[in-house]
PDB file of N, CA and C in Angstrom:
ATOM      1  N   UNK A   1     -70.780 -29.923 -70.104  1.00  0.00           N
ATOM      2  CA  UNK A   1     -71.864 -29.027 -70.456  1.00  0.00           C
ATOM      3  C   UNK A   1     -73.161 -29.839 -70.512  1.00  0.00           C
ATOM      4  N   UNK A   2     -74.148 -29.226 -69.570  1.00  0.00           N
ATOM      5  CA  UNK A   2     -75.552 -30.131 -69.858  1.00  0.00           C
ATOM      6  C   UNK A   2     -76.531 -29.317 -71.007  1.00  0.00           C
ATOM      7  N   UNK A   3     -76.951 -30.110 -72.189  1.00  0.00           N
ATOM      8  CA  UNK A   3     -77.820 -29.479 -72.711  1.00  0.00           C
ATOM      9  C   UNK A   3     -77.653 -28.078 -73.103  1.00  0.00           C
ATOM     10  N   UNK A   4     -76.779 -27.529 -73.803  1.00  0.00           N
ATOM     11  CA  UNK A   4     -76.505 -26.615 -74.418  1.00  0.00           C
ATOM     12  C   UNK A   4     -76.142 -25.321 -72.953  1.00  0.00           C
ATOM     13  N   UNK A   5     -76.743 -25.181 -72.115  1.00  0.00           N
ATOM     14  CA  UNK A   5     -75.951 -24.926 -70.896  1.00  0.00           C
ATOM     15  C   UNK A   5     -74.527 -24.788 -69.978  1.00  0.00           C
ATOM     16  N   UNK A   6     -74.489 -23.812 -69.828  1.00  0.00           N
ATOM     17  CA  UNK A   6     -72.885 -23.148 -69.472  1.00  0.00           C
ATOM     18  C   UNK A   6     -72.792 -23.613 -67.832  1.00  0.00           C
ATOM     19  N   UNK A   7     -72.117 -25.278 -68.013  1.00  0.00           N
ATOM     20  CA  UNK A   7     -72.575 -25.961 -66.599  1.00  0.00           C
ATOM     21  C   UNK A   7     -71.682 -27.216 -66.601  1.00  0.00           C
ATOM     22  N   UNK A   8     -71.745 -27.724 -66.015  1.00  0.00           N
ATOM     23  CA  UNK A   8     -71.307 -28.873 -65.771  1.00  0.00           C
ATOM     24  C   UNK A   8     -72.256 -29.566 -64.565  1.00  0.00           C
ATOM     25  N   UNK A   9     -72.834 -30.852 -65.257  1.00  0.00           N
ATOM     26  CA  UNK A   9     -73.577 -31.500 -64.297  1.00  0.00           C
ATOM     27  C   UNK A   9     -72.837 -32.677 -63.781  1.00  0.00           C
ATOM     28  N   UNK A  10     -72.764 -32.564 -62.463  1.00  0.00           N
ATOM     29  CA  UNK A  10     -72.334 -34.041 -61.879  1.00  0.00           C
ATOM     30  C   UNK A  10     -73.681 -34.875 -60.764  1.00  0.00           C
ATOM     31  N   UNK A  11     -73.836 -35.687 -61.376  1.00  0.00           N
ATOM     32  CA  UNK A  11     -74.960 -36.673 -61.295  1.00  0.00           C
ATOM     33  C   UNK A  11     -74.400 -38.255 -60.831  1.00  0.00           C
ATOM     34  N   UNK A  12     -75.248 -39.220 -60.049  1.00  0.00           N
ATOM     35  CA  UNK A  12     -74.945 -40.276 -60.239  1.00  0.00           C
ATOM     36  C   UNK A  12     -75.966 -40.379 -61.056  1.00  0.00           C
ATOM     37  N   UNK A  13     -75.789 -42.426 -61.767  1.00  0.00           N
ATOM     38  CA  UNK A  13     -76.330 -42.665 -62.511  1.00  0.00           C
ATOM     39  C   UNK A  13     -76.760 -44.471 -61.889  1.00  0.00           C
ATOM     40  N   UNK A  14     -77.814 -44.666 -62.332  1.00  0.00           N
ATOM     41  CA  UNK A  14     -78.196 -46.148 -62.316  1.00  0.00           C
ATOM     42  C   UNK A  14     -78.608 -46.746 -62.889  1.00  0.00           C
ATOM     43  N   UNK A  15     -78.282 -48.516 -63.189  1.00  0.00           N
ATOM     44  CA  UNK A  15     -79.742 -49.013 -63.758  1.00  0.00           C
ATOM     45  C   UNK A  15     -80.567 -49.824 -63.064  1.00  0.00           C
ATOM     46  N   UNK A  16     -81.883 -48.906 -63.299  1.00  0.00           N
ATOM     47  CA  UNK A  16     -83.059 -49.798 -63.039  1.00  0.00           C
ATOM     48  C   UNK A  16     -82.896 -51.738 -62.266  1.00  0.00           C
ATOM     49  N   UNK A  17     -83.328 -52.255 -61.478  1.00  0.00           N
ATOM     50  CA  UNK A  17     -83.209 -53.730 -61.337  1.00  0.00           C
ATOM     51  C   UNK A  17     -83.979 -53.746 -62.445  1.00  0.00           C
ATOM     52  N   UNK A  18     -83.670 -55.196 -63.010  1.00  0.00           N
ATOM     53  CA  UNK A  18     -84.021 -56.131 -64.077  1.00  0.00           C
ATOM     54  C   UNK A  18     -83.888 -55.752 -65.499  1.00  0.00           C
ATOM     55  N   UNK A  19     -83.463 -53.972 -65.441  1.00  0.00           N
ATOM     56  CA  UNK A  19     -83.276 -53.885 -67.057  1.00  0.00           C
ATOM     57  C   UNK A  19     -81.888 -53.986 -67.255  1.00  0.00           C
ATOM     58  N   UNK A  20     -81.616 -53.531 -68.754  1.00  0.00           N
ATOM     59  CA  UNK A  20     -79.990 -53.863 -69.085  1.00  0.00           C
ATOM     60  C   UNK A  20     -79.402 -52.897 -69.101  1.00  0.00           C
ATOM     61  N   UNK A  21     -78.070 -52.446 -69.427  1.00  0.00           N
ATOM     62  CA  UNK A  21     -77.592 -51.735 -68.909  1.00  0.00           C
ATOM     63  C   UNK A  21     -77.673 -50.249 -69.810  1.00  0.00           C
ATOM     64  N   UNK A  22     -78.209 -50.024 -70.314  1.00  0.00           N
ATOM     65  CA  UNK A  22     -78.292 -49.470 -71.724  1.00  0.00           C
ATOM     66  C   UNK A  22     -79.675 -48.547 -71.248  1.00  0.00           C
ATOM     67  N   UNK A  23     -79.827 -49.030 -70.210  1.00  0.00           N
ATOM     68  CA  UNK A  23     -81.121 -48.081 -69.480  1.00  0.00           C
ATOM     69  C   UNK A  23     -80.429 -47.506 -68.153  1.00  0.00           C
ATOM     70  N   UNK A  24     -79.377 -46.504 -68.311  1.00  0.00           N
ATOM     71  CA  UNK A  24     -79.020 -46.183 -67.725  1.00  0.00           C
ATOM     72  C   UNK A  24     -79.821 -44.564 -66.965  1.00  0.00           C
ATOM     73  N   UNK A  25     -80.004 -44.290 -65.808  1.00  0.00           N
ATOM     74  CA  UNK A  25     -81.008 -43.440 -65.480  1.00  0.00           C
ATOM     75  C   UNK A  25     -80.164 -42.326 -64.383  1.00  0.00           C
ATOM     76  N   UNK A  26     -79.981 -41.259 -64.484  1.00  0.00           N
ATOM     77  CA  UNK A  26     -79.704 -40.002 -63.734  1.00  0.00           C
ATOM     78  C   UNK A  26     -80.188 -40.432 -62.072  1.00  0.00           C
ATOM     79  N   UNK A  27     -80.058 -39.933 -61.137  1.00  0.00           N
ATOM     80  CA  UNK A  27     -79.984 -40.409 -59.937  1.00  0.00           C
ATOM     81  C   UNK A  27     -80.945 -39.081 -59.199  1.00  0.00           C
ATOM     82  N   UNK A  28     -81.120 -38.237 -58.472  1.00  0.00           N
ATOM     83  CA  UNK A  28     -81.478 -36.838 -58.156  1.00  0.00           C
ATOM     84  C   UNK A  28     -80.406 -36.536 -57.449  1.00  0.00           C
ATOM     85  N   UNK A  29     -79.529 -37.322 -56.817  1.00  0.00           N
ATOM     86  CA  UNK A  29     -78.117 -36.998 -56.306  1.00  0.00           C
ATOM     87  C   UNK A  29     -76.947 -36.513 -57.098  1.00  0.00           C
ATOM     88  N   UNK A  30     -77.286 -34.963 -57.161  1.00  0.00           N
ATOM     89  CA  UNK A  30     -75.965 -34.784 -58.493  1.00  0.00           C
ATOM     90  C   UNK A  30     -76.233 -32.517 -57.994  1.00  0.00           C
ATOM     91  N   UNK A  31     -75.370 -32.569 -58.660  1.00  0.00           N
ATOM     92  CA  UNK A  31     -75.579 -30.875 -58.530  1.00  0.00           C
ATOM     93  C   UNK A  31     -75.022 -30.130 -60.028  1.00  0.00           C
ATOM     94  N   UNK A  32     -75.362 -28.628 -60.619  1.00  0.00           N
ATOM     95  CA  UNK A  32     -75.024 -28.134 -61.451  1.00  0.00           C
ATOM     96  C   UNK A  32     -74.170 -26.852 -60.941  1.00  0.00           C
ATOM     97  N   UNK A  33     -72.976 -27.268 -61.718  1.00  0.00           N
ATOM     98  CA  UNK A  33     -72.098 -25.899 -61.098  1.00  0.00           C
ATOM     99  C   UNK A  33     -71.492 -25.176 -62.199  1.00  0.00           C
ATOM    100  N   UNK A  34     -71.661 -23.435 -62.190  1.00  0.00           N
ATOM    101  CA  UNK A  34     -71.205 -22.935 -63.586  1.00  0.00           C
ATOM    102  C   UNK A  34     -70.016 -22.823 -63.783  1.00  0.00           C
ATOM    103  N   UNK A  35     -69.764 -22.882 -64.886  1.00  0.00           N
ATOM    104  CA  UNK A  35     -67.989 -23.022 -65.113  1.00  0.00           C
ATOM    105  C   UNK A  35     -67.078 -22.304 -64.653  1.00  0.00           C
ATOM    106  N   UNK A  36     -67.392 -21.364 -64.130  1.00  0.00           N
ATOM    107  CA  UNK A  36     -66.668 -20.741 -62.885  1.00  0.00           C
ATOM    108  C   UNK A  36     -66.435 -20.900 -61.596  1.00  0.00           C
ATOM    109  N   UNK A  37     -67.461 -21.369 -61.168  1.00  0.00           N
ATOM    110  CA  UNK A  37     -67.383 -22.616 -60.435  1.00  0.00           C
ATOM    111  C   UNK A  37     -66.992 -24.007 -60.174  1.00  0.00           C
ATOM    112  N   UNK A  38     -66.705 -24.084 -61.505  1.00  0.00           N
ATOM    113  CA  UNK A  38     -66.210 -25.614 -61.486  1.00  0.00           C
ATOM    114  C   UNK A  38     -64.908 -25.572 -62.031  1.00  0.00           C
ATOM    115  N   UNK A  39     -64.068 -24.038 -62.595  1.00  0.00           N
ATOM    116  CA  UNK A  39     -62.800 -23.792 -62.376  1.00  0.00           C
ATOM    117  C   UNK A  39     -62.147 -23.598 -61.083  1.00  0.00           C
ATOM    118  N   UNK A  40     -62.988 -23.330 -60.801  1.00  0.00           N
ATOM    119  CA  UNK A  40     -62.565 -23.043 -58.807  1.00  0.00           C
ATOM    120  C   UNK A  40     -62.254 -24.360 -57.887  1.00  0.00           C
ATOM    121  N   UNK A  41     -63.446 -25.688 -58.139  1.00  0.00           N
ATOM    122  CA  UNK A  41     -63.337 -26.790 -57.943  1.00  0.00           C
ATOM    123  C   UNK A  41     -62.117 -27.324 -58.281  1.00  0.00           C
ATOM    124  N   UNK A  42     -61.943 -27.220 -59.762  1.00  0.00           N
ATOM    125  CA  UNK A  42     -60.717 -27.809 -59.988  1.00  0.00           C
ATOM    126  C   UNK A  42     -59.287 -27.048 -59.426  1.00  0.00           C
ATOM    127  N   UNK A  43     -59.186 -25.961 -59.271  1.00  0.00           N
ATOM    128  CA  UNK A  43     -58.458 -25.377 -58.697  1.00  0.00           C
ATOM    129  C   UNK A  43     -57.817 -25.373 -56.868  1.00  0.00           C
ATOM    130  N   UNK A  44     -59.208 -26.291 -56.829  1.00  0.00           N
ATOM    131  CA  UNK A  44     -59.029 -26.207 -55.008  1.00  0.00           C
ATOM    132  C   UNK A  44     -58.594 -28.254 -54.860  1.00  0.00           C
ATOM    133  N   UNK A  45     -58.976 -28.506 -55.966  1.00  0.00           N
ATOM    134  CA  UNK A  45     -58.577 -30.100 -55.818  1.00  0.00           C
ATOM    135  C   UNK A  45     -57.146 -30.681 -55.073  1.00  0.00           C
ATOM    136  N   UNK A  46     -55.503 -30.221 -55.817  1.00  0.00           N
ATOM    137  CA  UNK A  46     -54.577 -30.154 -54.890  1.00  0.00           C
ATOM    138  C   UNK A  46     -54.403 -30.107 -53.566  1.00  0.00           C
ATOM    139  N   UNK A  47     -55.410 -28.747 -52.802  1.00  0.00           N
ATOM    140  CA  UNK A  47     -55.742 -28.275 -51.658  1.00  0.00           C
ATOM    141  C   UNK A  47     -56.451 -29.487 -50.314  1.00  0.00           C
ATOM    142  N   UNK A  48     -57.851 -29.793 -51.738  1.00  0.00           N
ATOM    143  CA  UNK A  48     -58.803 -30.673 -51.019  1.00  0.00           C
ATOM    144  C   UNK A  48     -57.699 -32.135 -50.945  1.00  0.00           C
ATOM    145  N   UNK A  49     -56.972 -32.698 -51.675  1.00  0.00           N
ATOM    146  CA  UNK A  49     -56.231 -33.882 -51.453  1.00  0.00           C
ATOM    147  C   UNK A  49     -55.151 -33.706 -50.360  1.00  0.00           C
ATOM    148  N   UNK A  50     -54.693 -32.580 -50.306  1.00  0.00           N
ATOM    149  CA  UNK A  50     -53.605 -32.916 -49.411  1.00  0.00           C
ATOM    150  C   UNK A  50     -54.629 -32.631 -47.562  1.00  0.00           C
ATOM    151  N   UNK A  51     -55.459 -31.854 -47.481  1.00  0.00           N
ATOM    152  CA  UNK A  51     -56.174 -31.633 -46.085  1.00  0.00           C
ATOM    153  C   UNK A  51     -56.623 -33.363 -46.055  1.00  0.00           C
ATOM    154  N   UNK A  52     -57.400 -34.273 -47.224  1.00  0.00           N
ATOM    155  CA  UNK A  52     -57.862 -35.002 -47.535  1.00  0.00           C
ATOM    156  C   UNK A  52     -57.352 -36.090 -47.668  1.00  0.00           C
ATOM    157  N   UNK A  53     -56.027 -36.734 -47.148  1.00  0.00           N
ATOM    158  CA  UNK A  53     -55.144 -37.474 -47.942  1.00  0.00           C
ATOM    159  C   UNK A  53     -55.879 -39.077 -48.583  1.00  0.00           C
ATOM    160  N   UNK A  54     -56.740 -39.145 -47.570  1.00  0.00           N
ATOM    161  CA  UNK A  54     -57.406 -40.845 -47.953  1.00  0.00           C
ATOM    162  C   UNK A  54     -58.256 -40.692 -49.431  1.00  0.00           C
ATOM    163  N   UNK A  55     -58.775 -39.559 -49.974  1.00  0.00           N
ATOM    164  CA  UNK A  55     -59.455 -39.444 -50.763  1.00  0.00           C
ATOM    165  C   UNK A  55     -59.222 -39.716 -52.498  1.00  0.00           C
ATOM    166  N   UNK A  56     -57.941 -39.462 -52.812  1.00  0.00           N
ATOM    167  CA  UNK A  56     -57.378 -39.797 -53.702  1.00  0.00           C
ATOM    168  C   UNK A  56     -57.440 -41.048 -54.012  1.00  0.00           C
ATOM    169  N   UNK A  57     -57.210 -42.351 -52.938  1.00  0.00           N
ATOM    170  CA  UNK A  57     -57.099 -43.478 -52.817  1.00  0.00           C
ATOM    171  C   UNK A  57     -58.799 -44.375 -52.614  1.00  0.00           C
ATOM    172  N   UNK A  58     -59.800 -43.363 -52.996  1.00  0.00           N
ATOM    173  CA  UNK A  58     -61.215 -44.158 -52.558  1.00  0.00           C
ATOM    174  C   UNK A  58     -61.472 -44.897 -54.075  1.00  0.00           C
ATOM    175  N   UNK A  59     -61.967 -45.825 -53.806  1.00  0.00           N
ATOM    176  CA  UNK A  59     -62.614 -46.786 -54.445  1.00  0.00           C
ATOM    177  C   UNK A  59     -64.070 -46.895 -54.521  1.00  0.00           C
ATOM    178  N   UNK A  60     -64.753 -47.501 -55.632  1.00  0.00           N
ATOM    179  CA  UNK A  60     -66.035 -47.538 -55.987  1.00  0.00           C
ATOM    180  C   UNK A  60     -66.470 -49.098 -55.127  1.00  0.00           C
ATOM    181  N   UNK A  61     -67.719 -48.837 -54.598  1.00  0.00           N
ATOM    182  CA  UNK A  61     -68.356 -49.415 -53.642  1.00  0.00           C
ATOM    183  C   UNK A  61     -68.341 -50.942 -53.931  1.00  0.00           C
ATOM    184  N   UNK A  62     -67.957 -51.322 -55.408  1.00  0.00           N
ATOM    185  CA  UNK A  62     -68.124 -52.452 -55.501  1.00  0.00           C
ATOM    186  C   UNK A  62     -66.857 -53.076 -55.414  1.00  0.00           C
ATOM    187  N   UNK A  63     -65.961 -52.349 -55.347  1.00  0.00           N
ATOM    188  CA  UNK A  63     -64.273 -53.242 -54.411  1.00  0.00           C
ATOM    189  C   UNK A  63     -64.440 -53.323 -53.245  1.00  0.00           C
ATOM    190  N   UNK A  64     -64.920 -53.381 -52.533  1.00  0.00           N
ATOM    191  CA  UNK A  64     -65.131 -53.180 -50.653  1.00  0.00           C
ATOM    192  C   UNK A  64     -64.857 -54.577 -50.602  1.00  0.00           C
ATOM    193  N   UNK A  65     -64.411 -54.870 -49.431  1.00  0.00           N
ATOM    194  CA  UNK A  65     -64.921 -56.327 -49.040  1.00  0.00           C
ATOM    195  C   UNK A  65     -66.257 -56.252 -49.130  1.00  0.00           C
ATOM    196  N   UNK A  66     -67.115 -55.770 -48.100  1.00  0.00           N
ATOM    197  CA  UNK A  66     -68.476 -56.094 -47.696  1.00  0.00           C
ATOM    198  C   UNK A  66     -69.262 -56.068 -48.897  1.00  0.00           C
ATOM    199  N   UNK A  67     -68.996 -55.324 -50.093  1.00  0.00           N
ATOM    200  CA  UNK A  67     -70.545 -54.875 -50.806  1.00  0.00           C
ATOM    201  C   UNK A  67     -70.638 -56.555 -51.737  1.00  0.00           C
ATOM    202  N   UNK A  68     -70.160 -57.542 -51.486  1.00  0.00           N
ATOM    203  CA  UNK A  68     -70.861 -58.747 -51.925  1.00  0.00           C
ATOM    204  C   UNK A  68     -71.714 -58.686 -51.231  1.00  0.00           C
ATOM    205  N   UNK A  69     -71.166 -59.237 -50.167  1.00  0.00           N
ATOM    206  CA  UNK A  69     -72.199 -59.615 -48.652  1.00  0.00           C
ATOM    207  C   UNK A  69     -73.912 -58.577 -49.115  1.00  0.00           C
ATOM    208  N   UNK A  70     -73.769 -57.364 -48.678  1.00  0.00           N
ATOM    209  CA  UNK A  70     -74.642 -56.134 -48.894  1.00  0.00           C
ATOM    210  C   UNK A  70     -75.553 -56.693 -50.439  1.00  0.00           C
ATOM    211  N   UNK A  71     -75.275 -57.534 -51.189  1.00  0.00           N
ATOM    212  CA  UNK A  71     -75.540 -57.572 -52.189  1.00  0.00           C
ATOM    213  C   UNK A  71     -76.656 -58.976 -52.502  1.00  0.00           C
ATOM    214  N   UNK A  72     -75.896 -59.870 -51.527  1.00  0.00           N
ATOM    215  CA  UNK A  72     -76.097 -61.121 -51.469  1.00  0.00           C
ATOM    216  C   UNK A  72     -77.501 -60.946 -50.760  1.00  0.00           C
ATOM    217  N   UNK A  73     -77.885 -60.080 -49.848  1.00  0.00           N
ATOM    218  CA  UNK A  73     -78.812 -59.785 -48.568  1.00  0.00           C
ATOM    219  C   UNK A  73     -79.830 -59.848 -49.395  1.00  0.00           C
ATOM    220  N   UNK A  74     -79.872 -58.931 -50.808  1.00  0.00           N
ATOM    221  CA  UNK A  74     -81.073 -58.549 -51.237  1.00  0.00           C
ATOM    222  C   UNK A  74     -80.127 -57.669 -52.659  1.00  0.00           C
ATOM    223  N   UNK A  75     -80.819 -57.341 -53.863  1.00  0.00           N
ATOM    224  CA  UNK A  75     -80.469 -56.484 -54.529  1.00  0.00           C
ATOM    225  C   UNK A  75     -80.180 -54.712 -54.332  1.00  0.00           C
ATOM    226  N   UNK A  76     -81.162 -54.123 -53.337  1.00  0.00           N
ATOM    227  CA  UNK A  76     -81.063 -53.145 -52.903  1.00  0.00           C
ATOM    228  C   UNK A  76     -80.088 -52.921 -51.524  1.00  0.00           C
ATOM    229  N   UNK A  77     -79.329 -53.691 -51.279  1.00  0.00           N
ATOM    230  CA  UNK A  77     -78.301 -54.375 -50.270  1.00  0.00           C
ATOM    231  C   UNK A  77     -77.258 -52.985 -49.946  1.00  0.00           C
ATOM    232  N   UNK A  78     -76.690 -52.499 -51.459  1.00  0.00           N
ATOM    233  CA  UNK A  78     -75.658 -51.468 -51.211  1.00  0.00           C
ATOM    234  C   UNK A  78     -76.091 -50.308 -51.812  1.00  0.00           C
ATOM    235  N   UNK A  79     -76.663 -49.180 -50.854  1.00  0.00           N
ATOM    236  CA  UNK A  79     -77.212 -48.425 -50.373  1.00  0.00           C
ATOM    237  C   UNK A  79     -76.458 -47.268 -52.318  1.00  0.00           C
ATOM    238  N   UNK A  80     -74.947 -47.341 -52.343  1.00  0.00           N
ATOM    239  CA  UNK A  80     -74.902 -46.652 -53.383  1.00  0.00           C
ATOM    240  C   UNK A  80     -75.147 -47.263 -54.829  1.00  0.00           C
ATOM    241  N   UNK A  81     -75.355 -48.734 -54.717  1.00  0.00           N
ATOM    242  CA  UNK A  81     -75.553 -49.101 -56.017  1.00  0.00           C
ATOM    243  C   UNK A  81     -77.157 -48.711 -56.378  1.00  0.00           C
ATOM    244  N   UNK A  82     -77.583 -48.717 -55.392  1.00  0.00           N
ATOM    245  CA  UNK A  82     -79.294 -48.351 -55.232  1.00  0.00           C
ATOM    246  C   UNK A  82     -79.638 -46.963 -54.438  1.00  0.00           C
ATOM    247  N   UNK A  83     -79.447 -46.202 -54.721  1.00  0.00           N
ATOM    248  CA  UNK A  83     -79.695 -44.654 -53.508  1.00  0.00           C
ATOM    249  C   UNK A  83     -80.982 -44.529 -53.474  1.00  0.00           C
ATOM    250  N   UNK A  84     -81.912 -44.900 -53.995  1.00  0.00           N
ATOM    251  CA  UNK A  84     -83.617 -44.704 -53.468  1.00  0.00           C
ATOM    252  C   UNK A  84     -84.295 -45.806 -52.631  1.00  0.00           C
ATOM    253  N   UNK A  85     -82.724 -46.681 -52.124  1.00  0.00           N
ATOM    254  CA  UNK A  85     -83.494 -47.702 -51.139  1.00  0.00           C
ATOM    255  C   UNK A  85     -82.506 -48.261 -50.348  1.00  0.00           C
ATOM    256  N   UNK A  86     -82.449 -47.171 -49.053  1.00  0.00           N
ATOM    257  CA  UNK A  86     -82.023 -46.998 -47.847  1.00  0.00           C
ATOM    258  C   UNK A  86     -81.725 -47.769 -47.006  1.00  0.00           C
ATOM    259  N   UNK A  87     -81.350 -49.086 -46.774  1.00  0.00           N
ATOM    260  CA  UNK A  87     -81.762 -49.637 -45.333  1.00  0.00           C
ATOM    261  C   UNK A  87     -81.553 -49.179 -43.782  1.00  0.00           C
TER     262      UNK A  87
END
């Protein structure tokens, strides 16, 4: 529920370069879906995994091999640890 709102927000989140982590900041990449909607989501999940099979098994960007490398380049290197700076 966001803010007293009959919702569910799914958002990424970041922090800022150079602050700590405790400044954690909302992303604009996120959507609000009403709880009827997001019973439906959950309802179609089974569905979406089996059409989907690799998806169950995804990992966050920072297990990859590459996203050192991506990282090492520059701080804004891996495109999801940073989404407002593209390469």
């Amino acid at each position: 529920m966001k803010d007293g709102w009959n919702c569910m927000d799914l958002r990424r989140y970041y922090v800022p370069y150079g602050l700590l982590s405790k400044h954690v900041c909302p992303t604009r990449n996120g959507l609000n879906l009403h709880l009827d909607e997001w019973a439906h989501l959950v309802w179609l999940i089974p569905t979406i995994h089996e059409r989907h099979p690799e998806l169950p098994n995804a990992q966050p960007c920072d297990t990859q091999p590459d996203h050192d490398e991506a990282v090492r380049e520059g701080w804004r290197g891996c495109t999801s640890c940073c989404p407002y700076f593209a390469n």
